[in-house]
PDB file of N, CA and C in Angstrom:
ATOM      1  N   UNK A   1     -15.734   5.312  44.072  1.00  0.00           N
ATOM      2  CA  UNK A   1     -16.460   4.870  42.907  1.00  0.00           C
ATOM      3  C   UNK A   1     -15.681   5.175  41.634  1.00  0.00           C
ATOM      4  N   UNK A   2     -15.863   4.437  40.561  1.00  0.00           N
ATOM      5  CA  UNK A   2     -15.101   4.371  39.476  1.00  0.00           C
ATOM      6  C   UNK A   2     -15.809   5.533  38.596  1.00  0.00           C
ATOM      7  N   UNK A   3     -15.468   6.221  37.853  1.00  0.00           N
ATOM      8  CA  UNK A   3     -16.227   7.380  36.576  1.00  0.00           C
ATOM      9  C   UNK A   3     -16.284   6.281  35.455  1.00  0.00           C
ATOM     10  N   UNK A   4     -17.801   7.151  35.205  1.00  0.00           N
ATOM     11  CA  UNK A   4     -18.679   6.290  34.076  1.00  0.00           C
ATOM     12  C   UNK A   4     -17.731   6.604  32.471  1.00  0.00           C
ATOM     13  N   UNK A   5     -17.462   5.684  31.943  1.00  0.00           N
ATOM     14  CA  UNK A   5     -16.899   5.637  30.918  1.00  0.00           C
ATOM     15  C   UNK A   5     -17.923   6.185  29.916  1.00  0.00           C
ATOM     16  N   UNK A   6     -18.576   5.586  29.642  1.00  0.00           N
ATOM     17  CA  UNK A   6     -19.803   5.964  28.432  1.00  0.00           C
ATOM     18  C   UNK A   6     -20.474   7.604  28.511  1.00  0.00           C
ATOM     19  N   UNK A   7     -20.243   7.994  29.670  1.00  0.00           N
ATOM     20  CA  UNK A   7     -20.850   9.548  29.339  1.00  0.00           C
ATOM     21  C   UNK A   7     -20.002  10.281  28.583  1.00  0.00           C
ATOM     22  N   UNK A   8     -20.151  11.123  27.583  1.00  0.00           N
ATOM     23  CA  UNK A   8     -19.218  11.752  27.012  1.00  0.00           C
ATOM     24  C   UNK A   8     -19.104  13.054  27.664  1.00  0.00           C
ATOM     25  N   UNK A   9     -17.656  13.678  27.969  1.00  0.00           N
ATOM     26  CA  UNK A   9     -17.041  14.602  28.211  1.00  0.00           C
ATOM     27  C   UNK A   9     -17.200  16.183  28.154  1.00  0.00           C
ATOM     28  N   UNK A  10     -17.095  16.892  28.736  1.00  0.00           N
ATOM     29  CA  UNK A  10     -17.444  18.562  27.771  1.00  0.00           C
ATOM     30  C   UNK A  10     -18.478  18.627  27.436  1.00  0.00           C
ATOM     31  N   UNK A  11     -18.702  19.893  26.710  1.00  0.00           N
ATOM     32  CA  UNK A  11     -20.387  20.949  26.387  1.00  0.00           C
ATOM     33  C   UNK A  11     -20.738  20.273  25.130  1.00  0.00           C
ATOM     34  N   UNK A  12     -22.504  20.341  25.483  1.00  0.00           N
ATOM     35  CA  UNK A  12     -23.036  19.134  24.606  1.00  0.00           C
ATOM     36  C   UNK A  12     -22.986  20.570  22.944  1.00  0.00           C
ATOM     37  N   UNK A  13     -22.935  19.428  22.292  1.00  0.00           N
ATOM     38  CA  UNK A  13     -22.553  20.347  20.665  1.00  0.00           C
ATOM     39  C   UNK A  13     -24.081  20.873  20.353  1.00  0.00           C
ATOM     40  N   UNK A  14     -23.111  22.037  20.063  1.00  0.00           N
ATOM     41  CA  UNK A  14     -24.516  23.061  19.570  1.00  0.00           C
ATOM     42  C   UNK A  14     -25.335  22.835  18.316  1.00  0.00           C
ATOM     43  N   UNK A  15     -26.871  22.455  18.088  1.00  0.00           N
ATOM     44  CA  UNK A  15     -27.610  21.946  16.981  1.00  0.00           C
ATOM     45  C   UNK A  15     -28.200  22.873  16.167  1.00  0.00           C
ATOM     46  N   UNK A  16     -27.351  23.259  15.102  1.00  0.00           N
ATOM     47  CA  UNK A  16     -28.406  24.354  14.381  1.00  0.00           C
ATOM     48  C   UNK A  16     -29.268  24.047  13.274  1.00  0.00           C
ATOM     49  N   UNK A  17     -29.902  25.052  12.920  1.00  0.00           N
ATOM     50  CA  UNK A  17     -31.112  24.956  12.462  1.00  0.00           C
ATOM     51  C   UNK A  17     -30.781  24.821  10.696  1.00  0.00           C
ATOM     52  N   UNK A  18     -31.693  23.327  10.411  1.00  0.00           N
ATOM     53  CA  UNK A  18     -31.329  23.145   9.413  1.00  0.00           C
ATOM     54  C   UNK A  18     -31.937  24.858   8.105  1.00  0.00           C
ATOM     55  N   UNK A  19     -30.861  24.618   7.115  1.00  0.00           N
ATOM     56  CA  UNK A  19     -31.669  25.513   5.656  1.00  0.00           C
ATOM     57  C   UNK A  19     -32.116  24.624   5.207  1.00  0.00           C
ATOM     58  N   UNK A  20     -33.619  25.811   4.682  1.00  0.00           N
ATOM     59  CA  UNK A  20     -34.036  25.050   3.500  1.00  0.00           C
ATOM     60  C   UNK A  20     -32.959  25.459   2.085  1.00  0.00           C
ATOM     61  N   UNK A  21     -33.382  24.111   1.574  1.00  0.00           N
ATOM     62  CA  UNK A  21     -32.374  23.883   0.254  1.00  0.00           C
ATOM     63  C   UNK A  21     -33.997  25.070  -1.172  1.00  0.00           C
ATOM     64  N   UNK A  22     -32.925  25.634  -1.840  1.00  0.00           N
ATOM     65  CA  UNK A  22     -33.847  25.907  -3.041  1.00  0.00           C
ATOM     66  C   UNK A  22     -34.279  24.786  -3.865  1.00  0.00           C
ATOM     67  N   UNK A  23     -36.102  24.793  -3.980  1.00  0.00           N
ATOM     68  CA  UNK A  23     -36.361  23.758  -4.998  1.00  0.00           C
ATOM     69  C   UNK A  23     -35.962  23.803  -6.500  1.00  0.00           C
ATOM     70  N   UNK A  24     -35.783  22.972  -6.953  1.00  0.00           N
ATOM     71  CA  UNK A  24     -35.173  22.718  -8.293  1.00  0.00           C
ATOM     72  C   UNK A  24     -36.087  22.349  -9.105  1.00  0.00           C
ATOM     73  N   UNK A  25     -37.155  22.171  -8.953  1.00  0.00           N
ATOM     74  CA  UNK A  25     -38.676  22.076 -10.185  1.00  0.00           C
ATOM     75  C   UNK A  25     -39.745  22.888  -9.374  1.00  0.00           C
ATOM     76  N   UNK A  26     -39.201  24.798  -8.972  1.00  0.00           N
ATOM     77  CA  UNK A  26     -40.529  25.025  -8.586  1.00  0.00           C
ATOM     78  C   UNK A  26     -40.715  25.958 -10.016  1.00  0.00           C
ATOM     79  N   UNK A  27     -40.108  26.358 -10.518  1.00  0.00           N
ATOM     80  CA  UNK A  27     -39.899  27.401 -11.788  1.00  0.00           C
ATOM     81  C   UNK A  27     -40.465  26.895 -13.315  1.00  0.00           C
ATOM     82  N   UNK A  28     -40.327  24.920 -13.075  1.00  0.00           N
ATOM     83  CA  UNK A  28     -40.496  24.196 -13.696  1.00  0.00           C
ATOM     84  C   UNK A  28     -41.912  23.580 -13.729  1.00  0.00           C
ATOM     85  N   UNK A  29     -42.313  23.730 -15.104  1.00  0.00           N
ATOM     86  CA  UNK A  29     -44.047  22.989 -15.573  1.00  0.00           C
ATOM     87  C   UNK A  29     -43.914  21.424 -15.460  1.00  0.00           C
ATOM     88  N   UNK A  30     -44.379  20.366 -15.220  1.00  0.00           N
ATOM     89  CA  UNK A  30     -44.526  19.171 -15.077  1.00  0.00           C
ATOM     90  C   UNK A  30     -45.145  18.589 -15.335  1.00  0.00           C
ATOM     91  N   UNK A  31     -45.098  17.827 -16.658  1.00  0.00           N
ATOM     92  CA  UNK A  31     -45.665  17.775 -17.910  1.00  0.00           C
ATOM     93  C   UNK A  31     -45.634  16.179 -18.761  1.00  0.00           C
ATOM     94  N   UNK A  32     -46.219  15.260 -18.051  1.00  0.00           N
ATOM     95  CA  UNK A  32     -45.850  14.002 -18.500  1.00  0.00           C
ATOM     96  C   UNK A  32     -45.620  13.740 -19.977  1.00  0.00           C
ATOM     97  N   UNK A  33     -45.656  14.737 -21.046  1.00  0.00           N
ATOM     98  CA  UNK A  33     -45.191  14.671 -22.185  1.00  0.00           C
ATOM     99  C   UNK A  33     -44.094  14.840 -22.606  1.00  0.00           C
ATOM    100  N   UNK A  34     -43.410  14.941 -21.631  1.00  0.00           N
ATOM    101  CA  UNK A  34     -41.653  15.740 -22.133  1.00  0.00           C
ATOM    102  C   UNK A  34     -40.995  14.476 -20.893  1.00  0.00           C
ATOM    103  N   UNK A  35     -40.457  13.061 -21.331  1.00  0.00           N
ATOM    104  CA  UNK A  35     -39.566  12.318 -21.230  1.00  0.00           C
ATOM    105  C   UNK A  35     -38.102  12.998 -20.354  1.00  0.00           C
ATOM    106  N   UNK A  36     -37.791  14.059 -21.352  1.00  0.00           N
ATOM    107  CA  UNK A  36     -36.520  14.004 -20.968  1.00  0.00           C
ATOM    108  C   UNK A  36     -36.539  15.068 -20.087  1.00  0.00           C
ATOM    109  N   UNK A  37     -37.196  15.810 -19.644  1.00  0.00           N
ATOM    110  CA  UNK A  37     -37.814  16.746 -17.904  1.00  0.00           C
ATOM    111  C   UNK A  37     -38.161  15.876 -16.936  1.00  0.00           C
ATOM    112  N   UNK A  38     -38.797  14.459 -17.198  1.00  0.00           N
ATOM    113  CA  UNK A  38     -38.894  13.822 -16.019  1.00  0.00           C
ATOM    114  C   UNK A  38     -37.827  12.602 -16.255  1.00  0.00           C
ATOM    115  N   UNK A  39     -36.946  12.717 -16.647  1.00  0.00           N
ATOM    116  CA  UNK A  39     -35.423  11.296 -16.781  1.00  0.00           C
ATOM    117  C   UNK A  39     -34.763  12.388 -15.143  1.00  0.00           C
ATOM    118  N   UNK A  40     -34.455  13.737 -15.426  1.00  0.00           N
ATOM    119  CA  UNK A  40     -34.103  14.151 -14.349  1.00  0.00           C
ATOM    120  C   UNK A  40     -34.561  13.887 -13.039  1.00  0.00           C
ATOM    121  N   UNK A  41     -35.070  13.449 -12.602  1.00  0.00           N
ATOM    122  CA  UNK A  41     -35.787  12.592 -11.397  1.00  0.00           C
ATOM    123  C   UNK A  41     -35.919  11.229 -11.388  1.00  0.00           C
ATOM    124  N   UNK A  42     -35.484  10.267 -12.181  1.00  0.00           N
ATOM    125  CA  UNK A  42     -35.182   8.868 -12.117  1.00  0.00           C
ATOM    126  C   UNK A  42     -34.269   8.521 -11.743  1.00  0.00           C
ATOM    127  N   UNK A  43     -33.715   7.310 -11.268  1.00  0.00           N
ATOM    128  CA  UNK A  43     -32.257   6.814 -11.094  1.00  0.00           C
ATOM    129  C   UNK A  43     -32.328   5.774 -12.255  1.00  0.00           C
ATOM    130  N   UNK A  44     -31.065   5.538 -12.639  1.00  0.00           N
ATOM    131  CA  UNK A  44     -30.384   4.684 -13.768  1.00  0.00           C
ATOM    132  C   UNK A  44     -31.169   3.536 -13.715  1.00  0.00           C
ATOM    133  N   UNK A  45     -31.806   2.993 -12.879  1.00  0.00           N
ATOM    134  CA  UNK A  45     -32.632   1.557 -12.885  1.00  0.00           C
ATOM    135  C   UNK A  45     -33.807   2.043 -12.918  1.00  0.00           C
ATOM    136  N   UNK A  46     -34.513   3.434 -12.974  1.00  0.00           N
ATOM    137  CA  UNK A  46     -35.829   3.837 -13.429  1.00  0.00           C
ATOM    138  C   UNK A  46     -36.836   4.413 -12.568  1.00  0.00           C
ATOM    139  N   UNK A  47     -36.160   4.236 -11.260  1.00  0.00           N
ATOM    140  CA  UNK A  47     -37.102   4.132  -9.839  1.00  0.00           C
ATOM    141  C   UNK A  47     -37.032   5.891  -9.453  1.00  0.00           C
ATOM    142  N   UNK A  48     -38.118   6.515  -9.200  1.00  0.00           N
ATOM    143  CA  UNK A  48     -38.551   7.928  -9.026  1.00  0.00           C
ATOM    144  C   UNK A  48     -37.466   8.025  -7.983  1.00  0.00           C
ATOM    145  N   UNK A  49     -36.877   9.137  -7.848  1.00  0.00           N
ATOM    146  CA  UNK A  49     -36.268  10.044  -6.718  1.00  0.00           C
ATOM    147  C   UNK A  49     -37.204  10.347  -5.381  1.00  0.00           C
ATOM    148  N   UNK A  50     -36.561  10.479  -4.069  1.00  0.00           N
ATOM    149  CA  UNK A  50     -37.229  10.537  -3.194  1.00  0.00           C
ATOM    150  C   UNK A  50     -37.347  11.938  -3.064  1.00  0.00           C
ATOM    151  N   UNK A  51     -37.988  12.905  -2.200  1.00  0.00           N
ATOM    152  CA  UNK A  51     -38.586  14.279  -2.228  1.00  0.00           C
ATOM    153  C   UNK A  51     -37.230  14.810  -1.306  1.00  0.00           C
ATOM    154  N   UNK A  52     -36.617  14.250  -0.579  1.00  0.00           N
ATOM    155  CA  UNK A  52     -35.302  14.686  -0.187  1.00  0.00           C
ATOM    156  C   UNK A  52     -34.116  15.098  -0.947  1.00  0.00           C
ATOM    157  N   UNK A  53     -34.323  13.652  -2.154  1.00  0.00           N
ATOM    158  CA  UNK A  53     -33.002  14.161  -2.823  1.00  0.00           C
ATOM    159  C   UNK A  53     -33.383  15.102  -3.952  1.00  0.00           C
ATOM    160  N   UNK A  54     -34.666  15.107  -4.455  1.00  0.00           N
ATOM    161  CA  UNK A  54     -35.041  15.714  -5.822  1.00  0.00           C
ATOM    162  C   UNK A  54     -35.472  17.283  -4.947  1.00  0.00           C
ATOM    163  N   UNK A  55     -35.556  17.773  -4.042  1.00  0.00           N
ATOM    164  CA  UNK A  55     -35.552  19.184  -3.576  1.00  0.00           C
ATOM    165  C   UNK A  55     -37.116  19.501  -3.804  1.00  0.00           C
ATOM    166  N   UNK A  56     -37.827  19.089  -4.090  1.00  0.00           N
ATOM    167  CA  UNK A  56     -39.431  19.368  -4.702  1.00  0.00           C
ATOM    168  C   UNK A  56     -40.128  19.322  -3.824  1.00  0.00           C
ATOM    169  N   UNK A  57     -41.036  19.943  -3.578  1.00  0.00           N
ATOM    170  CA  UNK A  57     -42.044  20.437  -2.172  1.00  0.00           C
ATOM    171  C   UNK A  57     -43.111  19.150  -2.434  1.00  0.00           C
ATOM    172  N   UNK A  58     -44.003  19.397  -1.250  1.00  0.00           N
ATOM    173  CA  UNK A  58     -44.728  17.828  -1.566  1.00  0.00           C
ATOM    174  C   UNK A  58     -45.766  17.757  -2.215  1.00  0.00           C
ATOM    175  N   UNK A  59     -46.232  19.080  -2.819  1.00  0.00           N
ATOM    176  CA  UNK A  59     -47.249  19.023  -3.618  1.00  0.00           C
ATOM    177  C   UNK A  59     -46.292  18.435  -5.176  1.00  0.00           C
ATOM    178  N   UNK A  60     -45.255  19.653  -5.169  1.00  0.00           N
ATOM    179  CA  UNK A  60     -44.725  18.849  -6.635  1.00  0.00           C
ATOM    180  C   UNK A  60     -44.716  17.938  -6.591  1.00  0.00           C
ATOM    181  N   UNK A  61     -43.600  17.094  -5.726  1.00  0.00           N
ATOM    182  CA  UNK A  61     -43.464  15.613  -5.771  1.00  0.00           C
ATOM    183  C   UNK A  61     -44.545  14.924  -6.357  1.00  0.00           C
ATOM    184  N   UNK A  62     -45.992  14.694  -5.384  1.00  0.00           N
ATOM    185  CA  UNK A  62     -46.983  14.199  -5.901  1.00  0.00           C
ATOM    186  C   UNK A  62     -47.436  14.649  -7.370  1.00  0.00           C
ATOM    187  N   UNK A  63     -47.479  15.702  -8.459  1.00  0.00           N
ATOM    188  CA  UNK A  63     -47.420  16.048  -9.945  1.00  0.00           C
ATOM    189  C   UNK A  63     -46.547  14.919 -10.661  1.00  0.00           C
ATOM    190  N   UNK A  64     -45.443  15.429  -9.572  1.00  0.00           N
ATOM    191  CA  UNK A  64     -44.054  14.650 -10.704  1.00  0.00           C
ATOM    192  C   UNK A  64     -44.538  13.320 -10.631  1.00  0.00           C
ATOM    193  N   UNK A  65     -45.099  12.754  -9.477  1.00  0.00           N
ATOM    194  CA  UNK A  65     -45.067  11.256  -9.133  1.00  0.00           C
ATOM    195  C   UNK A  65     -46.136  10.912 -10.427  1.00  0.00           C
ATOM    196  N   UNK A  66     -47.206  10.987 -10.170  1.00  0.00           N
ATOM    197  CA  UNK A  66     -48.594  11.301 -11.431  1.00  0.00           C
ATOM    198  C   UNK A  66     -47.971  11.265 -12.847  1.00  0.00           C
ATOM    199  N   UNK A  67     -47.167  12.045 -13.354  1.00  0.00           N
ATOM    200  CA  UNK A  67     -46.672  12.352 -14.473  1.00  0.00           C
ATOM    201  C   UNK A  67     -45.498  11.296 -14.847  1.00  0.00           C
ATOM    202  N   UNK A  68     -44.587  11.073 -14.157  1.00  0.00           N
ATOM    203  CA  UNK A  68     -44.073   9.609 -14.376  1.00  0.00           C
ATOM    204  C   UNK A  68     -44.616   8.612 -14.912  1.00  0.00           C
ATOM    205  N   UNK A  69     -45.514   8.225 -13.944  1.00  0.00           N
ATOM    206  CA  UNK A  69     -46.542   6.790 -13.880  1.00  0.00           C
ATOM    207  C   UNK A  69     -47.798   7.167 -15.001  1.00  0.00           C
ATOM    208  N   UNK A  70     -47.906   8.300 -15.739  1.00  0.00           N
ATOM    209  CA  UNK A  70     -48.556   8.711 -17.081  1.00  0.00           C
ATOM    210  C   UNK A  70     -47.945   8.256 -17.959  1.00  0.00           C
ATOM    211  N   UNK A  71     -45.954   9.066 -17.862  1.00  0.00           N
ATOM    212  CA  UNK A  71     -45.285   8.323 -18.826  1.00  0.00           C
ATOM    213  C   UNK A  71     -45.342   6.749 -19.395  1.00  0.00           C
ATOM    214  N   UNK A  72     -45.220   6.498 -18.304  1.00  0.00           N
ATOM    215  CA  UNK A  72     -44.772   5.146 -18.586  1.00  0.00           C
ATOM    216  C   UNK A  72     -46.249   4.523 -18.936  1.00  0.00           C
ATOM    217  N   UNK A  73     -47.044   4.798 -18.665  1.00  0.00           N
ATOM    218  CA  UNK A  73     -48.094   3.934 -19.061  1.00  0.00           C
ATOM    219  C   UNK A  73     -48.621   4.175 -20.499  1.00  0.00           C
ATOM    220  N   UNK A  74     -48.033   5.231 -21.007  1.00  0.00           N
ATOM    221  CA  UNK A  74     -47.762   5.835 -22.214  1.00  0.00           C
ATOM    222  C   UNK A  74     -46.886   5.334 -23.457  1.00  0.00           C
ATOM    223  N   UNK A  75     -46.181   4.741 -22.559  1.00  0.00           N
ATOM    224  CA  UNK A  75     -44.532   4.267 -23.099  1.00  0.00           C
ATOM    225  C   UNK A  75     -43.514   5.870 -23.604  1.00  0.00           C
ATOM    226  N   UNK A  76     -44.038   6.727 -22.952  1.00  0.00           N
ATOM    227  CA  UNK A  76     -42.987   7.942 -23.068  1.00  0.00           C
ATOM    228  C   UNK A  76     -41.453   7.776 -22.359  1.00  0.00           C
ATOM    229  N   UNK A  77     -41.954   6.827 -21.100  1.00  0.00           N
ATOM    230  CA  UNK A  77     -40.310   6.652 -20.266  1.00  0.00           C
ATOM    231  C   UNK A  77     -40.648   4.648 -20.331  1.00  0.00           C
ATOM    232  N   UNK A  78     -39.873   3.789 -20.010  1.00  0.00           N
ATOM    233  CA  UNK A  78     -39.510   2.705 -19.821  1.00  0.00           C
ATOM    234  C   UNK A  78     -39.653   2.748 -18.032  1.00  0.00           C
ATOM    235  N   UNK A  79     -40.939   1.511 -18.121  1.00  0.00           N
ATOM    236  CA  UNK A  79     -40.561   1.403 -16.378  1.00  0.00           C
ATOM    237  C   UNK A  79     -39.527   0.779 -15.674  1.00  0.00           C
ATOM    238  N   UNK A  80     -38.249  -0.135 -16.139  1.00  0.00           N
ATOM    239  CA  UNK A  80     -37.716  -0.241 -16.071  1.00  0.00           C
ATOM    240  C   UNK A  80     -36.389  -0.374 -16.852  1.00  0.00           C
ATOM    241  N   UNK A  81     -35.025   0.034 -16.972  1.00  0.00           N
ATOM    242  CA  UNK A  81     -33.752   0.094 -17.341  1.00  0.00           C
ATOM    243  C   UNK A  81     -33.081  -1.324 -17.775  1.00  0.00           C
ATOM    244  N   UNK A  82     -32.995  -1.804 -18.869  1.00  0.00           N
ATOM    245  CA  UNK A  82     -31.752  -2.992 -18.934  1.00  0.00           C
ATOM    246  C   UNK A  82     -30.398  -2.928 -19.171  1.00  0.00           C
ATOM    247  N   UNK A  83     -29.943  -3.937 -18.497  1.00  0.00           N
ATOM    248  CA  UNK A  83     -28.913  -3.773 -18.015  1.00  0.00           C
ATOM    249  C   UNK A  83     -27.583  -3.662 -18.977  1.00  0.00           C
ATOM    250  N   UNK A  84     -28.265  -3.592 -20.033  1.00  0.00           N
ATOM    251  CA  UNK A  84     -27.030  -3.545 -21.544  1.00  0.00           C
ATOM    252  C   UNK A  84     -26.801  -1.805 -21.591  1.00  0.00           C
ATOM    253  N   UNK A  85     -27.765  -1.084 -21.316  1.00  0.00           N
ATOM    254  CA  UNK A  85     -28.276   0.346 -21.669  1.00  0.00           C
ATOM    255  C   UNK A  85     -27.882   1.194 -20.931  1.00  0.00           C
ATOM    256  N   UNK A  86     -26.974   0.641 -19.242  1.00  0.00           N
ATOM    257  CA  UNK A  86     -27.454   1.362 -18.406  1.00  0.00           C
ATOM    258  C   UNK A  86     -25.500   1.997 -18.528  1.00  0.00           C
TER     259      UNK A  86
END
């Protein structure tokens, strides 16, 4: 019989255990009045950060999310970015 090509070779790789990363707005008040505390969690076209990349536990997230969508309905942030500005 021929050996299976597709099995891979040698000891299966060892999986360790992810770290947690330190949050970066737990120290931080979240405060839909202050624009330029929540620009740090936008991307250049305006769209909120996901809870992966912004490090924020999921209660923050949901504050920050709230407080955004205050801004803007405020006109404190722009819901969206044009493209002259960006």
């Amino acid at each position: 019989m021929y050996p299976r090509r597709n099995k891979p070779s040698g000891p299966k790789p060892i999986m360790l255990a992810a770290t947690k990363k330190p949050s970066r707005g737990s120290r931080r008040v979240i405060d839909y009045k202050d624009p330029r505390a929540l620009s740090f969690f936008l991307t250049d076209g305006g769209k909120i950060l996901p809870r992966r990349v912004s490090n924020l536990e999921p209660r923050e997230q949901k504050k920050l999310k709230i407080a955004i969508k205050r801004a803007r309905i405020l006109a404190f942030l722009p819901f969206v970015q044009k493209a002259e500005e960006r």
